[in-house]
PDB file of N, CA and C in Angstrom:
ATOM      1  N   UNK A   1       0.051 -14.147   0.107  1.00  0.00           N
ATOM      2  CA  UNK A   1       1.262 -13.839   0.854  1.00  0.00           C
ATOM      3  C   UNK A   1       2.459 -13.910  -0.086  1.00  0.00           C
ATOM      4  N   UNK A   2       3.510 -13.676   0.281  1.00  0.00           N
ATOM      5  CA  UNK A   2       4.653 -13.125  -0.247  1.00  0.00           C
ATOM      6  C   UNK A   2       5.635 -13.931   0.567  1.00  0.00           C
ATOM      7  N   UNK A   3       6.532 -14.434  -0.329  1.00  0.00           N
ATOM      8  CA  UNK A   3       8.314 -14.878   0.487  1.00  0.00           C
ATOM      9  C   UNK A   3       8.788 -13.619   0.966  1.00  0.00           C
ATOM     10  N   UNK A   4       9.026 -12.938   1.869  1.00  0.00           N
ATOM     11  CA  UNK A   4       9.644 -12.009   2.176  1.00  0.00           C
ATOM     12  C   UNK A   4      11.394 -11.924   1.972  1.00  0.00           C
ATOM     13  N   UNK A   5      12.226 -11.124   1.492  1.00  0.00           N
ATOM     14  CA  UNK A   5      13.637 -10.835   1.352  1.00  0.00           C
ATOM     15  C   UNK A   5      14.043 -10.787   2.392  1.00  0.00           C
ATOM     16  N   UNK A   6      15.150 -11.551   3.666  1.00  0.00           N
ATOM     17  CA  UNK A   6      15.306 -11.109   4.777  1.00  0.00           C
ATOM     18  C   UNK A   6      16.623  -9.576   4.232  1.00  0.00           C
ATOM     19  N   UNK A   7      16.761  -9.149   3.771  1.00  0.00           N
ATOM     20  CA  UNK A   7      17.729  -8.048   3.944  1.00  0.00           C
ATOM     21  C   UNK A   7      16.956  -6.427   2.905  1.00  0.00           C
ATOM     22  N   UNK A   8      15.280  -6.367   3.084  1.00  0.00           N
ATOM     23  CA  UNK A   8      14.617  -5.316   2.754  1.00  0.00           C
ATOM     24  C   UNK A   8      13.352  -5.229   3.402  1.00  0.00           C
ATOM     25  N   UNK A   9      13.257  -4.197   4.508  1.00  0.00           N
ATOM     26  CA  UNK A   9      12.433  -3.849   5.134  1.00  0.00           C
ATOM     27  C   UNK A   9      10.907  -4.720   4.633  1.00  0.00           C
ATOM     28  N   UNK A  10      10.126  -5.076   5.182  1.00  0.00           N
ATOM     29  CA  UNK A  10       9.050  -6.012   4.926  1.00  0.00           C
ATOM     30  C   UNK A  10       7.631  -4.843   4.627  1.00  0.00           C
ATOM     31  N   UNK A  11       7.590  -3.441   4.841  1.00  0.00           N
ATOM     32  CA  UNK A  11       6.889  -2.704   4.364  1.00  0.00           C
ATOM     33  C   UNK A  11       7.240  -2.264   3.281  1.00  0.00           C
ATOM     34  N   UNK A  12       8.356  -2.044   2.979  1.00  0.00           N
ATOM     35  CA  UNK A  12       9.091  -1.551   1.637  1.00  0.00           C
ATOM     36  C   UNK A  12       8.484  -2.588   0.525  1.00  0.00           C
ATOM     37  N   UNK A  13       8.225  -4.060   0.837  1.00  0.00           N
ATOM     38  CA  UNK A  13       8.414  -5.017  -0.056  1.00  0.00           C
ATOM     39  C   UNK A  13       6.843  -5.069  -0.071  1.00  0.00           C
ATOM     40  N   UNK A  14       6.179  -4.568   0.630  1.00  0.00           N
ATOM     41  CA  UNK A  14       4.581  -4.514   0.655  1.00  0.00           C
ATOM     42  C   UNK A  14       4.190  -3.199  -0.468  1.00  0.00           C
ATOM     43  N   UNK A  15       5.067  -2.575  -0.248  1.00  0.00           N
ATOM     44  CA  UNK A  15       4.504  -0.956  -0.923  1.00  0.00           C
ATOM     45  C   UNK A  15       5.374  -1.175  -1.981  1.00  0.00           C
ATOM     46  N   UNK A  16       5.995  -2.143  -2.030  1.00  0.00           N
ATOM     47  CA  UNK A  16       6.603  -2.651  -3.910  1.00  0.00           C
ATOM     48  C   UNK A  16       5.146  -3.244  -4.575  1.00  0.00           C
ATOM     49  N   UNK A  17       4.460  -4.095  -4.080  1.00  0.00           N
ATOM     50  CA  UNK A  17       3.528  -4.783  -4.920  1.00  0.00           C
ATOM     51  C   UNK A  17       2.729  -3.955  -4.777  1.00  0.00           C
ATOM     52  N   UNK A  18       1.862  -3.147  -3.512  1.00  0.00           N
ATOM     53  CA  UNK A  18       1.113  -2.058  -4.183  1.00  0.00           C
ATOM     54  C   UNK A  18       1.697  -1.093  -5.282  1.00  0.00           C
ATOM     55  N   UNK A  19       2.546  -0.705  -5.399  1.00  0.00           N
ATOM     56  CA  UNK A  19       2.660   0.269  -6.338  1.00  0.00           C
ATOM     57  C   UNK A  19       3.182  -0.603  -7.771  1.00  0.00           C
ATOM     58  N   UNK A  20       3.569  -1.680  -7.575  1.00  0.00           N
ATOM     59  CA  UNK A  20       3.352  -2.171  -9.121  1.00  0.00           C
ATOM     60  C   UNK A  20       1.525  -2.747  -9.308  1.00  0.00           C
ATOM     61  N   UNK A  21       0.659  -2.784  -8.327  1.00  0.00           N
ATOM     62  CA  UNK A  21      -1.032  -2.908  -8.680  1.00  0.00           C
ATOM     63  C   UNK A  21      -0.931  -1.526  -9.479  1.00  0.00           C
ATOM     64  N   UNK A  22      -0.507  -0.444  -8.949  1.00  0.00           N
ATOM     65  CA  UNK A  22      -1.311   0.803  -9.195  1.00  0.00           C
ATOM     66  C   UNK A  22      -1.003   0.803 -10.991  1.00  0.00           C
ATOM     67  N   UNK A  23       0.780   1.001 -11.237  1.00  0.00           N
ATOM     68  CA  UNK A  23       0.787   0.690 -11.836  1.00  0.00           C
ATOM     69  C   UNK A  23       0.998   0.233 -13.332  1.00  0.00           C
ATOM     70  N   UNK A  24      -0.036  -1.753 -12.767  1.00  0.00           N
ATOM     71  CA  UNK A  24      -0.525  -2.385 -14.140  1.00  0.00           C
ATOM     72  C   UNK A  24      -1.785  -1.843 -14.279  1.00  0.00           C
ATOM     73  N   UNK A  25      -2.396  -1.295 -13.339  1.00  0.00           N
ATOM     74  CA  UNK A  25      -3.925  -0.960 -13.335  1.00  0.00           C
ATOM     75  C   UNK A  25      -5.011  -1.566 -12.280  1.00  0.00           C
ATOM     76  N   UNK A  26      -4.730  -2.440 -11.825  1.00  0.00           N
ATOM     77  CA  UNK A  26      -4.942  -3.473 -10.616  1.00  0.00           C
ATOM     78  C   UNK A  26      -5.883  -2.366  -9.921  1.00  0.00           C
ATOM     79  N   UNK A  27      -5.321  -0.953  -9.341  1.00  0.00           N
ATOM     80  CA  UNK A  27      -5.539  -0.184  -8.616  1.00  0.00           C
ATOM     81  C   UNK A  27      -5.606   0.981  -9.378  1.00  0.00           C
ATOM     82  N   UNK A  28      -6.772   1.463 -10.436  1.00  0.00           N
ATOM     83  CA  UNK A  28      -6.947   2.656 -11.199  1.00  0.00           C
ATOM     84  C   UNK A  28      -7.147   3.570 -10.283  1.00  0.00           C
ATOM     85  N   UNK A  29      -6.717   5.259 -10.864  1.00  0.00           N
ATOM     86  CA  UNK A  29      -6.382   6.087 -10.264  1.00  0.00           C
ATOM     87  C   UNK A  29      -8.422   6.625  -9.542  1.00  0.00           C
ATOM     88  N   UNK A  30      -8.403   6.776  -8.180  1.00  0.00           N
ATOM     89  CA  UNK A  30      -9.596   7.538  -7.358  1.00  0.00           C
ATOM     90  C   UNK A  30     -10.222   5.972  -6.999  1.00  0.00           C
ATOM     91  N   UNK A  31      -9.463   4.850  -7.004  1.00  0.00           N
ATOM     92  CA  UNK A  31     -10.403   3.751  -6.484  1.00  0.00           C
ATOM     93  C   UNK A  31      -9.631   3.182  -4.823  1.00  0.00           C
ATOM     94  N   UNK A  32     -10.007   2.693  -3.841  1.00  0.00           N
ATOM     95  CA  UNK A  32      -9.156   2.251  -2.498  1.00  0.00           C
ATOM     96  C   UNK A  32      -8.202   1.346  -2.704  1.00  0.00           C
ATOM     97  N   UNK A  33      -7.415   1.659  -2.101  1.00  0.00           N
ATOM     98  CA  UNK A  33      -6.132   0.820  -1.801  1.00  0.00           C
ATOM     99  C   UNK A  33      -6.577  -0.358  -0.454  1.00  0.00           C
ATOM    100  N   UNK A  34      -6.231  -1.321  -0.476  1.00  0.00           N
ATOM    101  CA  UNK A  34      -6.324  -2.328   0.342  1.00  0.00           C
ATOM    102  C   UNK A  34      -6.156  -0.964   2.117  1.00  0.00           C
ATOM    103  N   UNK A  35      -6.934  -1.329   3.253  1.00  0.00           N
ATOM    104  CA  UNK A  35      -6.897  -0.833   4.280  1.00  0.00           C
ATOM    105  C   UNK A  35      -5.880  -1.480   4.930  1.00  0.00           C
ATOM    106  N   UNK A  36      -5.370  -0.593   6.095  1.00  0.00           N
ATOM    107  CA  UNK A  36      -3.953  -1.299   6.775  1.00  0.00           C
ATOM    108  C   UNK A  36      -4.558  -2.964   7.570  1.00  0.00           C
ATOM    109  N   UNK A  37      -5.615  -2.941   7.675  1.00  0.00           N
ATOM    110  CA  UNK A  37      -6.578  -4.268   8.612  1.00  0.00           C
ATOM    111  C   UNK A  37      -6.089  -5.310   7.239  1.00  0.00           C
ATOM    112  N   UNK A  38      -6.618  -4.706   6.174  1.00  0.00           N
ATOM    113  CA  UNK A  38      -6.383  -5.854   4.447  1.00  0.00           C
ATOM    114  C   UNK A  38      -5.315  -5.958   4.541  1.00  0.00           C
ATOM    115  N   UNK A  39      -3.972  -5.293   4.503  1.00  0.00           N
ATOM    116  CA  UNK A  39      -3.098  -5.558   4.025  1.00  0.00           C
ATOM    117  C   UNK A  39      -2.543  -6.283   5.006  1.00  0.00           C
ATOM    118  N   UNK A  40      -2.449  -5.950   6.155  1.00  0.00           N
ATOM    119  CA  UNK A  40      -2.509  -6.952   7.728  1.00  0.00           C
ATOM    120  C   UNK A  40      -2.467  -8.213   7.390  1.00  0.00           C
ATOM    121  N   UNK A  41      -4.012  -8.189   6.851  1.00  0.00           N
ATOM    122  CA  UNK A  41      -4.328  -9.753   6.812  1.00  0.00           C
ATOM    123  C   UNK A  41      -3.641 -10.541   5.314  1.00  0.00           C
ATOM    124  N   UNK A  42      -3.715  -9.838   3.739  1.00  0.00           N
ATOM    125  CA  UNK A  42      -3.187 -10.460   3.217  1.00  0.00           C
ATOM    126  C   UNK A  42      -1.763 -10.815   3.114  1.00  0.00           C
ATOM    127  N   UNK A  43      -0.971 -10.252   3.663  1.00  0.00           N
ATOM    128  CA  UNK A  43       0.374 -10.263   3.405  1.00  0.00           C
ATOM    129  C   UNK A  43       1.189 -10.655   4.709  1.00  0.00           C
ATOM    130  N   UNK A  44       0.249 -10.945   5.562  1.00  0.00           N
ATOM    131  CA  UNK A  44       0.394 -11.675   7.391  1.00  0.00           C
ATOM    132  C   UNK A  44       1.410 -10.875   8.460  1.00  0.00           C
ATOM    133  N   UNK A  45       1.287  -9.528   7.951  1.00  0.00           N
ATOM    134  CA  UNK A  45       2.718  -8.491   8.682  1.00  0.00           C
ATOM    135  C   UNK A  45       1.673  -7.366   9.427  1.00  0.00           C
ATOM    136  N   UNK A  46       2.035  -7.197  10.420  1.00  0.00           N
ATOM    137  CA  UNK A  46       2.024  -6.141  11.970  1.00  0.00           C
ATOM    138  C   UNK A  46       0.730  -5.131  11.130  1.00  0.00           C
ATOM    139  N   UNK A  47       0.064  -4.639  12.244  1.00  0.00           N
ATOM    140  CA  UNK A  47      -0.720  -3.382  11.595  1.00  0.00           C
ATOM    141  C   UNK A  47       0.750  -1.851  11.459  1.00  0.00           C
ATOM    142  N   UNK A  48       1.149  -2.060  12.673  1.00  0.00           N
ATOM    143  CA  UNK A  48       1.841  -0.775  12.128  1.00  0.00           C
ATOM    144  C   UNK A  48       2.625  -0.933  11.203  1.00  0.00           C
ATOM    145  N   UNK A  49       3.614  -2.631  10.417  1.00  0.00           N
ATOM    146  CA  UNK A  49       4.143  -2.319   9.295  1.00  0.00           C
ATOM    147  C   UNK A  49       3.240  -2.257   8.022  1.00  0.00           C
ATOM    148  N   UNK A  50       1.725  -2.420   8.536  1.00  0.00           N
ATOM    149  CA  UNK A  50       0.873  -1.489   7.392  1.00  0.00           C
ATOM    150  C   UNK A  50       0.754  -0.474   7.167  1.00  0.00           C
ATOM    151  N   UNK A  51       0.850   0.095   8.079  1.00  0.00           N
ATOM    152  CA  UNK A  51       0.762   1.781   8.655  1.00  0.00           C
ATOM    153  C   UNK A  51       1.775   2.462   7.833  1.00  0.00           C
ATOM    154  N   UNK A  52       3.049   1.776   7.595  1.00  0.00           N
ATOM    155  CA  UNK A  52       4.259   2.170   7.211  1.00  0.00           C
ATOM    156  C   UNK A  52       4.181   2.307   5.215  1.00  0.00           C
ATOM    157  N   UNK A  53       3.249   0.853   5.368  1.00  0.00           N
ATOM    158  CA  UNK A  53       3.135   0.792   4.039  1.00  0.00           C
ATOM    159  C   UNK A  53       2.704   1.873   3.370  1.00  0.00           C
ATOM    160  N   UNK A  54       1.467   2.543   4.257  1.00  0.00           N
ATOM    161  CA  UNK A  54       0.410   3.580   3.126  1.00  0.00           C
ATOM    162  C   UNK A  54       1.301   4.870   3.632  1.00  0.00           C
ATOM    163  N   UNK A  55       1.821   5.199   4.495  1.00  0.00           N
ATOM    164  CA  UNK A  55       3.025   6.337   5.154  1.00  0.00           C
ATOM    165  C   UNK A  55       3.694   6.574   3.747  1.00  0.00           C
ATOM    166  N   UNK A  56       4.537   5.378   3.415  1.00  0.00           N
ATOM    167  CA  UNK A  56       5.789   5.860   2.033  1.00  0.00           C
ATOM    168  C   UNK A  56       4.805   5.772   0.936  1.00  0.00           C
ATOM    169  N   UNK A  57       3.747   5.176   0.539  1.00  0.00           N
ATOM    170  CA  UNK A  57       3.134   5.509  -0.458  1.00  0.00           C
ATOM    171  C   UNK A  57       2.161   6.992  -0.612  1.00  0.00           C
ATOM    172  N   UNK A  58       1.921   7.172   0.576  1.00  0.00           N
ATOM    173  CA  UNK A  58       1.322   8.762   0.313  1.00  0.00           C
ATOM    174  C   UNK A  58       2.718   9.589   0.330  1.00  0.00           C
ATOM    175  N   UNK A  59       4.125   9.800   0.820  1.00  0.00           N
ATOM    176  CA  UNK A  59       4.948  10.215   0.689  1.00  0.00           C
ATOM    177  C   UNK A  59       5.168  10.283  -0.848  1.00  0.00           C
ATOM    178  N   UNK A  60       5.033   9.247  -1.599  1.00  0.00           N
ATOM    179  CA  UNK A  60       5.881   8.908  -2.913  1.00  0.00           C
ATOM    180  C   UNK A  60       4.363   9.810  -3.760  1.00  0.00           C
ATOM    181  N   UNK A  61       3.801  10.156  -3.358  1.00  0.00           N
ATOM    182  CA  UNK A  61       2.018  10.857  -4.297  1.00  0.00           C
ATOM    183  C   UNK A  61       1.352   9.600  -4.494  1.00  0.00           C
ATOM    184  N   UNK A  62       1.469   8.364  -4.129  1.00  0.00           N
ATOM    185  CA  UNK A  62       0.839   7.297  -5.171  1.00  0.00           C
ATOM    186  C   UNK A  62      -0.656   6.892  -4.480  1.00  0.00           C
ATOM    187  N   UNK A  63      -0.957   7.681  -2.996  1.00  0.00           N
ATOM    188  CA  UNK A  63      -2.257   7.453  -2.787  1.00  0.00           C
ATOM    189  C   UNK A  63      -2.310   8.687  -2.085  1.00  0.00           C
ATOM    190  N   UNK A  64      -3.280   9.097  -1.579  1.00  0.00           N
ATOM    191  CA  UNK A  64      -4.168  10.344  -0.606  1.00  0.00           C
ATOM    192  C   UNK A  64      -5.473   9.459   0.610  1.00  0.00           C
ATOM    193  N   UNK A  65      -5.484   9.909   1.607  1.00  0.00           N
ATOM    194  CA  UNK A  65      -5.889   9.497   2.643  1.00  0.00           C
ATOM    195  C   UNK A  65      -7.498  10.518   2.747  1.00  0.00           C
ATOM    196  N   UNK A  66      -8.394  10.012   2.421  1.00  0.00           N
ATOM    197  CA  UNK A  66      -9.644  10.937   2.955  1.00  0.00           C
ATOM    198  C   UNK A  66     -10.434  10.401   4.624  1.00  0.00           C
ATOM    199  N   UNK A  67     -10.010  11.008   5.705  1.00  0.00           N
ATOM    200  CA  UNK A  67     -10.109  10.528   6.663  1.00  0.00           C
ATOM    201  C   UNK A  67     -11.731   9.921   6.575  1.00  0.00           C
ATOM    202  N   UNK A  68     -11.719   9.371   7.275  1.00  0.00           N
ATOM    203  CA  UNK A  68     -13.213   8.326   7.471  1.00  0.00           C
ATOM    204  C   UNK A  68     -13.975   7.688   6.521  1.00  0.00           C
ATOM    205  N   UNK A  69     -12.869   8.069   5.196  1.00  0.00           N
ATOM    206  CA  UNK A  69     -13.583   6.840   4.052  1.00  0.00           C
ATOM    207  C   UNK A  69     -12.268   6.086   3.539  1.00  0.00           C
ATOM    208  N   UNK A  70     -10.953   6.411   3.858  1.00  0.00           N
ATOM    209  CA  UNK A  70      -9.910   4.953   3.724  1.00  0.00           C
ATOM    210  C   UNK A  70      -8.833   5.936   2.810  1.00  0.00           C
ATOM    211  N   UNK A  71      -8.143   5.339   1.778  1.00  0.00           N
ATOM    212  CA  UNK A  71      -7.279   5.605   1.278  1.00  0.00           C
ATOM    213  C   UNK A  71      -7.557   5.234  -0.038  1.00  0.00           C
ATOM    214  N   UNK A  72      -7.060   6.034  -1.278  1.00  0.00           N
ATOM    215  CA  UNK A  72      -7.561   6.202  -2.269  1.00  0.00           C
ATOM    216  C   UNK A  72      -5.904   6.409  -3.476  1.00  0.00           C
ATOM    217  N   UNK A  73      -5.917   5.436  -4.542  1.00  0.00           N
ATOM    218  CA  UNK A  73      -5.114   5.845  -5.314  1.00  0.00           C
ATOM    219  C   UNK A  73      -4.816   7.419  -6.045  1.00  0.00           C
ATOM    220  N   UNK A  74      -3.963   8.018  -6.186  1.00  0.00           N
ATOM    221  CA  UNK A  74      -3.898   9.236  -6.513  1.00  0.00           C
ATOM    222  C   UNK A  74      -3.615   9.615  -7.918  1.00  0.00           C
ATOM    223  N   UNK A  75      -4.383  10.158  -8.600  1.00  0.00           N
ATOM    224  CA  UNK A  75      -3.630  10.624 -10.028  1.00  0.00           C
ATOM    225  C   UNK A  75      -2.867  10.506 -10.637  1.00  0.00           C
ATOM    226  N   UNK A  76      -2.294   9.936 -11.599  1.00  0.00           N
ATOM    227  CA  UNK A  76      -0.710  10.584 -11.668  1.00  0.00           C
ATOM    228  C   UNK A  76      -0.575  11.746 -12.970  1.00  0.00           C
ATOM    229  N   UNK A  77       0.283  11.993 -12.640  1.00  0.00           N
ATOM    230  CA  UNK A  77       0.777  13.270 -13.418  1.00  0.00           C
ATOM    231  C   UNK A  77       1.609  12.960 -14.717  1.00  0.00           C
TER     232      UNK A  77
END
């Protein structure tokens, strides 16, 4: 778990440490990203502000969603 910032959205501050995993390497590119249930549980915040989490990270390219097998780090360019 994480001290949370009270004055920055608490998914924002979730999809800060995933995307510094991706990266240091933590999370090499075509391997899963923690599921919104994981991140739920490690970081002790709402399923939908998980939901939110992998939302701005597939927005930003930094993962891709293959329905019925999870979410997957994305390439980078």
């Amino acid at each position: 778990m994480i001290e949370f910032a009270p004055d920055v959205p608490r998914w924002r501050q979730v999809a800060d440490v995933i995307r510094q995993r991706i990266a240091d390497g933590t999370y090499p590119p075509r391997t899963r990203v923690p599921s919104v249930i994981q991140l739920s549980t490690e970081f002790g915040i709402a399923q939908a502000t998980a939901q939110k989490v992998h939302a701005g990270l597939r927005e930003d390219g930094l993962i891709y969603t293959e329905p019925g097998l999870g979410s997957f780090v994305a390439e980078q360019r």
